[in-house]
N, C-alpha and C. Protein backbone atom coordinates (compact mmCIF):
# COMPACT_ATOMS: atom_id res chain seq x y z
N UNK A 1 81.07 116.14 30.65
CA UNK A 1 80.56 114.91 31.24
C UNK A 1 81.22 114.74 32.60
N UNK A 2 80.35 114.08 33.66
CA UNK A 2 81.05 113.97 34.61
C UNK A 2 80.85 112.50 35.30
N UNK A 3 81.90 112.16 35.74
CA UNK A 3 81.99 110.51 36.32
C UNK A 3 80.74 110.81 37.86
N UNK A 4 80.19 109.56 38.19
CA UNK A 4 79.50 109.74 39.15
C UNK A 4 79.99 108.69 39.81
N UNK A 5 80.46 108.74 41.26
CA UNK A 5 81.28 107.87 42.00
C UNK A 5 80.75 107.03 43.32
N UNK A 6 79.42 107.57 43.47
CA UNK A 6 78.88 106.46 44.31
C UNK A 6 77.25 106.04 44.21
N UNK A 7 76.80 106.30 42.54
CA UNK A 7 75.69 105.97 42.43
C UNK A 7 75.62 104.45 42.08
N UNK A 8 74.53 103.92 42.40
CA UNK A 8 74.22 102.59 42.07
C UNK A 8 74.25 102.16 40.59
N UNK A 9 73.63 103.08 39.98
CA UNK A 9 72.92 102.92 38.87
C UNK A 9 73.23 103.37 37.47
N UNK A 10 73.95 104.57 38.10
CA UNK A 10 74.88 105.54 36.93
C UNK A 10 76.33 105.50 36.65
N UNK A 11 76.50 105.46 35.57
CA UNK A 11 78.25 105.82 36.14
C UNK A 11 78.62 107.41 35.25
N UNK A 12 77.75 107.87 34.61
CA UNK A 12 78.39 109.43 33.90
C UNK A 12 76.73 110.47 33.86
N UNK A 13 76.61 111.45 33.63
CA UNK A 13 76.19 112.24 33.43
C UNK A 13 76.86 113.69 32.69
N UNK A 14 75.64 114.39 32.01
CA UNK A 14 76.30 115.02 30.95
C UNK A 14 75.17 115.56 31.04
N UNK A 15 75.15 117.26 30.32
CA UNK A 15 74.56 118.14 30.07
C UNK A 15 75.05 119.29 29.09
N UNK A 16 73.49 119.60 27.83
CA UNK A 16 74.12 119.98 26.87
C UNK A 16 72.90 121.42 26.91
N UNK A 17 73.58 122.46 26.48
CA UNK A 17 72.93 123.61 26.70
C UNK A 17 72.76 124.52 25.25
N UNK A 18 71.54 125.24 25.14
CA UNK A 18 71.12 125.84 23.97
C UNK A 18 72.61 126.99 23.77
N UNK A 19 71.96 127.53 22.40
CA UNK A 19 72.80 128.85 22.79
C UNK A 19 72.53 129.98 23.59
N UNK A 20 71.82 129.87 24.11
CA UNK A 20 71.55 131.34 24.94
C UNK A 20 72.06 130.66 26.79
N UNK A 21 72.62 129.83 26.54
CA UNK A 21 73.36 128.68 28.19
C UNK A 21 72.09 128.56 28.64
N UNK A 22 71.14 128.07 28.14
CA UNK A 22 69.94 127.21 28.78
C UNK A 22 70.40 125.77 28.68
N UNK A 23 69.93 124.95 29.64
CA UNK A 23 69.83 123.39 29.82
C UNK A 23 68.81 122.91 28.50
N UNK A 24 69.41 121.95 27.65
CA UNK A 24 68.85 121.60 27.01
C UNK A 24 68.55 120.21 27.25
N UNK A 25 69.31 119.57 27.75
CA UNK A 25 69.10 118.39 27.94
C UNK A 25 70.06 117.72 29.29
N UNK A 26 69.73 116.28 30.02
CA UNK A 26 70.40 116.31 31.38
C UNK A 26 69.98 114.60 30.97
N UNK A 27 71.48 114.03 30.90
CA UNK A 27 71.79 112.75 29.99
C UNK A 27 72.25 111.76 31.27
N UNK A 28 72.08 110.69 31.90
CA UNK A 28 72.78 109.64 32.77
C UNK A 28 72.88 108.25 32.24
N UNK A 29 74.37 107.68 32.33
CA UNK A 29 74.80 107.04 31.46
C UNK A 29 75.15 105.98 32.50
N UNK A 30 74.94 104.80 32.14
CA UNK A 30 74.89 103.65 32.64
C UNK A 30 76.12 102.97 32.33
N UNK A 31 77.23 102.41 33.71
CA UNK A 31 78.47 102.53 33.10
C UNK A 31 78.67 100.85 33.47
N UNK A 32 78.44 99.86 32.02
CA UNK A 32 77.96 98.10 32.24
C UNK A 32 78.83 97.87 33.17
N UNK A 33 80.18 98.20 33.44
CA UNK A 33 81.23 97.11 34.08
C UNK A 33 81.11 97.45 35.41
N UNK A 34 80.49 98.63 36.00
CA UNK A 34 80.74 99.25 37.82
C UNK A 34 78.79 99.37 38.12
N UNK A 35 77.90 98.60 37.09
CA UNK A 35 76.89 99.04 37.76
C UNK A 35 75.86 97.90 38.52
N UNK A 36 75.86 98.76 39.96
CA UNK A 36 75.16 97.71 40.85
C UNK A 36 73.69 97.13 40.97
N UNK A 37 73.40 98.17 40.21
CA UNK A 37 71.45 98.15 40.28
C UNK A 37 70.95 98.14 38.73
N UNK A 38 70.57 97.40 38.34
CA UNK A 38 69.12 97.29 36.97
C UNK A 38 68.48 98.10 37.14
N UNK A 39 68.52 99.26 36.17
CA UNK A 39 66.76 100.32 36.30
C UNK A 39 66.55 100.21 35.23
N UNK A 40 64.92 99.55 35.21
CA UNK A 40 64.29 98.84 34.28
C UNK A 40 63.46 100.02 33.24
N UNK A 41 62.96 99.57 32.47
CA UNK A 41 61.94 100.84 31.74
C UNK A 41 60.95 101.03 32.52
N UNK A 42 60.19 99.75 33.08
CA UNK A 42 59.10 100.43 34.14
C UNK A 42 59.03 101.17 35.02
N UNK A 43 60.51 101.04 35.86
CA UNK A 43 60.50 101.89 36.74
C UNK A 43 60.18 103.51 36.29
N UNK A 44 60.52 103.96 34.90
CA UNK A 44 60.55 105.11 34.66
C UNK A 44 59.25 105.82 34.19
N UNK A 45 58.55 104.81 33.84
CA UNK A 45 56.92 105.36 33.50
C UNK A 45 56.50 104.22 32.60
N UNK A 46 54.91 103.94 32.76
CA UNK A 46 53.74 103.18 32.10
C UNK A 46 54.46 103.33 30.39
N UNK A 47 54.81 101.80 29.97
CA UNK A 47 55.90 101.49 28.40
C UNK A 47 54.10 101.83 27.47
N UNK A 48 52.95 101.62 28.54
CA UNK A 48 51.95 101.51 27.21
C UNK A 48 51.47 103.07 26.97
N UNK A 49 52.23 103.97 27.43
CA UNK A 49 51.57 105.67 27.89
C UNK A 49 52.94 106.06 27.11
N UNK A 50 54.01 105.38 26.67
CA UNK A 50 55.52 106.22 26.12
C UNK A 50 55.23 105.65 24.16
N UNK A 51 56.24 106.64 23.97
CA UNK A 51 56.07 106.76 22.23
C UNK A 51 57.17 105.37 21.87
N UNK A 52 57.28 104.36 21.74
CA UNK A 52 57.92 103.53 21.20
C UNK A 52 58.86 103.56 20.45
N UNK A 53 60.12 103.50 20.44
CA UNK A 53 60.87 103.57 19.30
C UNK A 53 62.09 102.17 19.30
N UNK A 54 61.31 101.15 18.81
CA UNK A 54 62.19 99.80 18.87
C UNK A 54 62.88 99.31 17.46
N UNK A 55 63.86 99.12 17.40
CA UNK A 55 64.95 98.27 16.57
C UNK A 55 66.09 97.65 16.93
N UNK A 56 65.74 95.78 17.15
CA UNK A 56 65.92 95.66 17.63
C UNK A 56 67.58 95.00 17.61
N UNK A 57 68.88 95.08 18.45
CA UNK A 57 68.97 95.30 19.96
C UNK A 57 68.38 96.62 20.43
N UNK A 58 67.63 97.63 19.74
CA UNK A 58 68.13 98.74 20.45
C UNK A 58 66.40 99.71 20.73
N UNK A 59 66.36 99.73 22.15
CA UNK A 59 64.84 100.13 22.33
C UNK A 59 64.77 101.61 23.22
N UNK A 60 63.59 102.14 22.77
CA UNK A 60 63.58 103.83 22.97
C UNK A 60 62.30 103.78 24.10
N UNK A 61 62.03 104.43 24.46
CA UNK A 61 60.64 104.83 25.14
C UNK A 61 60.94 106.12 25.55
N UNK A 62 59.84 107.31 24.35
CA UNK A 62 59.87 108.39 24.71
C UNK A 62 58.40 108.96 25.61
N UNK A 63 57.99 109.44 26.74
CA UNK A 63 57.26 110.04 27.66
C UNK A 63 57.41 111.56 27.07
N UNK A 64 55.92 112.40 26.36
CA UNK A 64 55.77 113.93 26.39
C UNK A 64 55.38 113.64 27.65
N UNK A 65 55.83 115.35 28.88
CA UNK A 65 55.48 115.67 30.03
C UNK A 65 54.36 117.06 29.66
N UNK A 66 53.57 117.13 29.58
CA UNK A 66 53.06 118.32 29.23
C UNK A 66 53.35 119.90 30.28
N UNK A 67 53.57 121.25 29.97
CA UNK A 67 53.36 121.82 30.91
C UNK A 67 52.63 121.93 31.61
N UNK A 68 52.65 122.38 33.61
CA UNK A 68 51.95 122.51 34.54
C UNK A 68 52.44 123.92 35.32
N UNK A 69 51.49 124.50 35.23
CA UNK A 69 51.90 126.30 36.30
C UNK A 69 52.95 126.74 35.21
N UNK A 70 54.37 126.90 36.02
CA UNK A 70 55.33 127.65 35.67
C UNK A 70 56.22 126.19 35.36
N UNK A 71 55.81 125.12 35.36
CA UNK A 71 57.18 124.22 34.69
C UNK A 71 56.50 124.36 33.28
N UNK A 72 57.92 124.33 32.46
CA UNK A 72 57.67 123.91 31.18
C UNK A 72 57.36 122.52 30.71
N UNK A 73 56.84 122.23 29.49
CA UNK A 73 56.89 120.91 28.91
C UNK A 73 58.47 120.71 29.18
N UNK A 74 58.10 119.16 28.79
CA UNK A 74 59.79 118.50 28.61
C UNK A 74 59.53 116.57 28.25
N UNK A 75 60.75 115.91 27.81
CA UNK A 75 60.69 114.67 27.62
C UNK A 75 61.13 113.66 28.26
N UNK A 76 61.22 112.83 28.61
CA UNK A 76 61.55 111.97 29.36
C UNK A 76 61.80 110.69 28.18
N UNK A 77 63.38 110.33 28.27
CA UNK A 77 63.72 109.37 27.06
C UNK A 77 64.89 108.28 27.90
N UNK A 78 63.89 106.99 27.54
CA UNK A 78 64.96 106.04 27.81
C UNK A 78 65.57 104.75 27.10
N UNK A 79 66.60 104.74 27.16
CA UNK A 79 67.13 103.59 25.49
C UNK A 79 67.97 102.85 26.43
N UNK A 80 67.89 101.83 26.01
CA UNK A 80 68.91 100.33 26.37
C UNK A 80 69.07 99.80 25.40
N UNK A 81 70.09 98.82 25.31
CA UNK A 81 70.53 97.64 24.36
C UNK A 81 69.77 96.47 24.67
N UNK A 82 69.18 96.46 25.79
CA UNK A 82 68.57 95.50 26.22
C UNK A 82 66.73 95.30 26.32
N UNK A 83 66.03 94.30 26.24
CA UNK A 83 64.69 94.68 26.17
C UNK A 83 64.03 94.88 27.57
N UNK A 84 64.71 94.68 28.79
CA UNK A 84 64.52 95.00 30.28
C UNK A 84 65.15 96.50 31.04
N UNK A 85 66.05 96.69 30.52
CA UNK A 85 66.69 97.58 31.47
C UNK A 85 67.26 98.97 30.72
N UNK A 86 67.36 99.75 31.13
CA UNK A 86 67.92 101.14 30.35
C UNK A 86 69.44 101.49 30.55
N UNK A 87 70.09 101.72 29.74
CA UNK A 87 71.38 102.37 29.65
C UNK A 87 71.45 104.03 29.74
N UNK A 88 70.77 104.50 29.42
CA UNK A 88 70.68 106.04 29.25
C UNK A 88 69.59 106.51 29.55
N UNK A 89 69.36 107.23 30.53
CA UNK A 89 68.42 108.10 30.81
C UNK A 89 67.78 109.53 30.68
N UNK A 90 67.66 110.47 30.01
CA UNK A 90 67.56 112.09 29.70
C UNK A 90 66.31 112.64 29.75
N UNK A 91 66.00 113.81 30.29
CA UNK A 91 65.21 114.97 30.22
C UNK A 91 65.85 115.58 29.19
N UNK A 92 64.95 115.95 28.33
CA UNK A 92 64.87 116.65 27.29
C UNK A 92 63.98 118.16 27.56
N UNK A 93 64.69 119.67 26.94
CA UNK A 93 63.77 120.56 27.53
C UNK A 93 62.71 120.33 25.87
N UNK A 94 61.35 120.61 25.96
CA UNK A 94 60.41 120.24 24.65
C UNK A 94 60.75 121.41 23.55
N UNK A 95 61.15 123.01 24.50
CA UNK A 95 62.02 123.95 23.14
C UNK A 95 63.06 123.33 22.59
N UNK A 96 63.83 122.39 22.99
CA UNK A 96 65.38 121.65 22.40
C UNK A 96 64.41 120.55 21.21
N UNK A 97 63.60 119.94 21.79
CA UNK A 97 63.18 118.80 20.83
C UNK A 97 62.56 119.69 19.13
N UNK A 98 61.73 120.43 19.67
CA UNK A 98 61.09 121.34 18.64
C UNK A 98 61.83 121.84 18.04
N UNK A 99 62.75 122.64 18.68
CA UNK A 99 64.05 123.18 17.03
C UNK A 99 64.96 122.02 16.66
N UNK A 100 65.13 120.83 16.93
CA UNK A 100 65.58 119.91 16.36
C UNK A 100 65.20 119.17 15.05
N UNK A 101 63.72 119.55 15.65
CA UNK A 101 62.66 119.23 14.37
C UNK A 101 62.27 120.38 12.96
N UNK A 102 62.60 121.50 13.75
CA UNK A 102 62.85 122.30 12.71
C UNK A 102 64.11 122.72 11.21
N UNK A 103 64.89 122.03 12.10
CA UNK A 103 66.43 121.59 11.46
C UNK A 103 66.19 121.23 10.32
């Protein structure tokens, strides 16, 4: 994990990799006491186009990206404690989600 020292919005980031050292996932962590800017769920994509996952304090909005050319699929996941704003932000690669599900 690494501290991020002059973003508005973030205060950590983290990245977790398959076994073969592929990127599996690319995590930004919202740090309550140093952060200057609200990034809301909208900002991150249409809440009526994302997969819902609410209980509540605690709310999900998952975005499938489908593949295009040579990018792969991937996810786009954002959770807060709050019903406005996000705490955690991640790209998910869609091979990481799929063997998760195979588990």
């Amino acid at each position: 994990m690494w501290r991020l020292k002059d973003d508005p919005r973030f205060g950590y980031l983290a990245v977790g990799y398959d076994q073969e050292d592929r990127i599996r996932y690319i995590s930004a962590f919202v740090n309550k006491s140093t952060v200057k800017e609200k990034f809301s769920f909208q900002e991150i994509g249409d809440l009526n186009k994302a997969k819902k996952e609410i209980i509540k304090p605690h709310y999900r909005y998952i975005w499938d990206v489908p593949a295009k050319d040579d990018r792969p699929a991937y996810q786009v996941i954002a959770y807060g404690d709050n019903p406005d704003f996000l705490t955690i932000l991640s790209l998910n690669s869609s091979s990481s989600t799929a063997s998760k599900e195979e588990d």
